[in-house]
N, C-alpha and C. Protein backbone atom coordinates (compact mmCIF):
# COMPACT_ATOMS: atom_id res chain seq x y z
N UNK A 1 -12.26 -24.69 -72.52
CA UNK A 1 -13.26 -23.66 -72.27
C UNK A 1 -14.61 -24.30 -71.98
N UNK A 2 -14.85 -25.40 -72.59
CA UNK A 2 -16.27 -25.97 -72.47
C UNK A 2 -15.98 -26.42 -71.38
N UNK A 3 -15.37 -27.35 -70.13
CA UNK A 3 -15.12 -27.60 -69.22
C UNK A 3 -15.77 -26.73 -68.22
N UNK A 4 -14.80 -25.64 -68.22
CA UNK A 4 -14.67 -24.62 -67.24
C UNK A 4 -16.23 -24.06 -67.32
N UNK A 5 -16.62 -23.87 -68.50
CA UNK A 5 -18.25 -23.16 -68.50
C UNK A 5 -19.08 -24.29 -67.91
N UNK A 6 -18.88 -25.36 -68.51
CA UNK A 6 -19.91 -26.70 -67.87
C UNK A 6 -19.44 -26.48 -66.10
N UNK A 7 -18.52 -26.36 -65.65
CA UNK A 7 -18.34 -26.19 -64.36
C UNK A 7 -18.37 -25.13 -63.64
N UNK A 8 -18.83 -24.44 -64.52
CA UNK A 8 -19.21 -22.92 -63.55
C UNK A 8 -18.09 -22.09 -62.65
N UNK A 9 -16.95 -22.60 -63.33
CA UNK A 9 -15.45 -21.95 -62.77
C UNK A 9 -15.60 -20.54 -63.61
N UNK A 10 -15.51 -19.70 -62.43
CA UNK A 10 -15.37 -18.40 -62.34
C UNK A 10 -13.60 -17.67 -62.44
N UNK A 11 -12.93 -19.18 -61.77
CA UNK A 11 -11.39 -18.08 -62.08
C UNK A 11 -10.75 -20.05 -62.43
N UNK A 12 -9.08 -19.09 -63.21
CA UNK A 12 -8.81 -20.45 -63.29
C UNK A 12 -7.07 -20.03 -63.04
N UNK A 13 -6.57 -21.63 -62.69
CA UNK A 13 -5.18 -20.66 -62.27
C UNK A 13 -4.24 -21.43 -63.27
N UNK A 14 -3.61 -21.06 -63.99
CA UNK A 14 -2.52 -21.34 -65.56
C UNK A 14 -0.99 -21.08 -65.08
N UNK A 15 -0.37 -21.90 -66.00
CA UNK A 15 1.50 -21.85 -65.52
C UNK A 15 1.64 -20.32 -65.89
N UNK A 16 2.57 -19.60 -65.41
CA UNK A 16 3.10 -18.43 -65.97
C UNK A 16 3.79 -18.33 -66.49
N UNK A 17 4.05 -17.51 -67.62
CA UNK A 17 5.20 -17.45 -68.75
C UNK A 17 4.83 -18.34 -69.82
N UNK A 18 3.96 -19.17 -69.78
CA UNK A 18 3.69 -20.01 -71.11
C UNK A 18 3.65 -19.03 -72.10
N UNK A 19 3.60 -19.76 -73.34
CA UNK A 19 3.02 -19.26 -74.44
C UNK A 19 1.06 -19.29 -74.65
N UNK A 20 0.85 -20.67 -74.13
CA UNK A 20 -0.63 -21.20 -73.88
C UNK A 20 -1.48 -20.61 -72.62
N UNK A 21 -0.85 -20.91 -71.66
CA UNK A 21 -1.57 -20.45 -70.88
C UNK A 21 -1.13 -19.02 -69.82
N UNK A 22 0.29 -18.62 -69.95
CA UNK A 22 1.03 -17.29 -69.11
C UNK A 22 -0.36 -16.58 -69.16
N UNK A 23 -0.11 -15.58 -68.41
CA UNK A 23 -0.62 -14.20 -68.29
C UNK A 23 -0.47 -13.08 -67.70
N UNK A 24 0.40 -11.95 -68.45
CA UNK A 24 0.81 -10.46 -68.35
C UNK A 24 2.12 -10.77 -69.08
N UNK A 25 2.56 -11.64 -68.76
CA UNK A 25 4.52 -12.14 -69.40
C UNK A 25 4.04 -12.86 -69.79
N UNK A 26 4.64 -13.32 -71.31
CA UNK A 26 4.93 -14.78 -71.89
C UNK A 26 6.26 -14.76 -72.76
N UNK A 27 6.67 -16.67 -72.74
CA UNK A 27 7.60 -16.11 -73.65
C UNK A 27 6.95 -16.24 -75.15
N UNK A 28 7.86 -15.80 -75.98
CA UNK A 28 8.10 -15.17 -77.20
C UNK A 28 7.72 -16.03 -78.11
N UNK A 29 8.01 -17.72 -78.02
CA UNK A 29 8.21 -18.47 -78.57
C UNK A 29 8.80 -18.94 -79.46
N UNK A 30 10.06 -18.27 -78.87
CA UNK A 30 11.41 -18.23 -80.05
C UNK A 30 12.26 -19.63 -79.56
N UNK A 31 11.87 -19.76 -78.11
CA UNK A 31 13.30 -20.44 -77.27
C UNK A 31 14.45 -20.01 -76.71
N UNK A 32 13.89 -18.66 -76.65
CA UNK A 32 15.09 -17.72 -76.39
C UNK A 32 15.52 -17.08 -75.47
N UNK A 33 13.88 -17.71 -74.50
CA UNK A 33 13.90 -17.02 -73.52
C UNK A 33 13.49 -15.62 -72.74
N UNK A 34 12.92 -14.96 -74.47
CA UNK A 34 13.02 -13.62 -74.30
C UNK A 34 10.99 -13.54 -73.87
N UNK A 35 11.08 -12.60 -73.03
CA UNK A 35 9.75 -12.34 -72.40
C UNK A 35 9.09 -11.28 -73.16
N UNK A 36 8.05 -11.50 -73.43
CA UNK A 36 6.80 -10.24 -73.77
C UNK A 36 5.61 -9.95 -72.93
N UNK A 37 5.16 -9.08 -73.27
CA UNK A 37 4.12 -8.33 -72.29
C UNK A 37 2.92 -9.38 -73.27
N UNK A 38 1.83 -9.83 -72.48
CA UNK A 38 0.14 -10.25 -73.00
C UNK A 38 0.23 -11.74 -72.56
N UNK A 39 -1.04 -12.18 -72.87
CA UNK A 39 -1.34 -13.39 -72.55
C UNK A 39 -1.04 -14.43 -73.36
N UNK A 40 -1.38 -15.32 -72.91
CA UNK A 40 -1.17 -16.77 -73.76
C UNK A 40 -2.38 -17.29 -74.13
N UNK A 41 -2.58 -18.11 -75.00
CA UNK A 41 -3.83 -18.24 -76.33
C UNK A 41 -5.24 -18.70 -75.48
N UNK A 42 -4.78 -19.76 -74.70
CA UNK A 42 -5.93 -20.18 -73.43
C UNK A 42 -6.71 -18.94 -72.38
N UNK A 43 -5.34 -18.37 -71.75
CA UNK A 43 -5.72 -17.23 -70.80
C UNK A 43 -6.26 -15.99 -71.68
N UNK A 44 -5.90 -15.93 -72.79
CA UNK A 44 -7.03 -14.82 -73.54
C UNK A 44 -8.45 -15.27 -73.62
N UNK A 45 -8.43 -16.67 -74.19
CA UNK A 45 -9.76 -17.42 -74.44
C UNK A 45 -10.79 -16.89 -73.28
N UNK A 46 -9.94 -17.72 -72.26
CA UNK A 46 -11.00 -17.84 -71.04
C UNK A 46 -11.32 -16.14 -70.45
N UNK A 47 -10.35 -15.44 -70.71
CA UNK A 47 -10.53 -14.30 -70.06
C UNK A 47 -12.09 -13.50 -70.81
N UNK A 48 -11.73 -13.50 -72.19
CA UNK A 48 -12.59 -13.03 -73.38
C UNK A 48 -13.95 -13.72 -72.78
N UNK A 49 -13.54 -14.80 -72.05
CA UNK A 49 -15.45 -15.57 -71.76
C UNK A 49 -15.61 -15.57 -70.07
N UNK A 50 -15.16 -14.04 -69.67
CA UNK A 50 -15.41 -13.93 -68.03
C UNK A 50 -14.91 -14.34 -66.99
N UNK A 51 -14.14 -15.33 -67.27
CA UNK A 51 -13.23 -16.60 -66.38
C UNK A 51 -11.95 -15.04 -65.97
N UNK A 52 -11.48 -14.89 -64.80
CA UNK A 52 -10.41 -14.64 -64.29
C UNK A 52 -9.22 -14.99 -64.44
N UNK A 53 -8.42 -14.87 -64.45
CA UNK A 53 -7.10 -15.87 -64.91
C UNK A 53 -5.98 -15.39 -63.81
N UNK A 54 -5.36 -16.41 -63.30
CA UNK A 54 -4.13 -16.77 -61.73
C UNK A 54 -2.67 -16.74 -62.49
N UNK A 55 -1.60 -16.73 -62.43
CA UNK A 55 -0.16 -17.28 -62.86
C UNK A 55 -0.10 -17.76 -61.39
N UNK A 56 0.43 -18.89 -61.72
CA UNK A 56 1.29 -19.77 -60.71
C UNK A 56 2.40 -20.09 -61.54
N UNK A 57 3.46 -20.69 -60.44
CA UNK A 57 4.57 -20.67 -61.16
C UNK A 57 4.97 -21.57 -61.06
């Protein structure tokens, strides 16, 4: 997060489906494979501090 603010990044683009960084799907963090709806702990962070957030895959 300090990065991204020191660099004045406005959007950032994160793996999808993580647990850390997904966003809208993640998995569960069971290993199971099984998908849930919300973000991952990073893409909330950054979102909560204005940053945009991408899934790439």
């Amino acid at each position: 997060l300090k990065l991204a603010k020191i660099s004045g990044a406005t959007e950032a683009l994160l793996k999808s489906k993580s647990p850390m960084c997904g966003h809208g799907k993640i998995y569960d963090g069971t290993y199971s494979g099984k998908l849930i709806d919300g973000d991952g702990i990073f893409a909330n962070l950054l979102k909560k501090n204005g940053i945009k957030v991408k899934s790439i895959d």
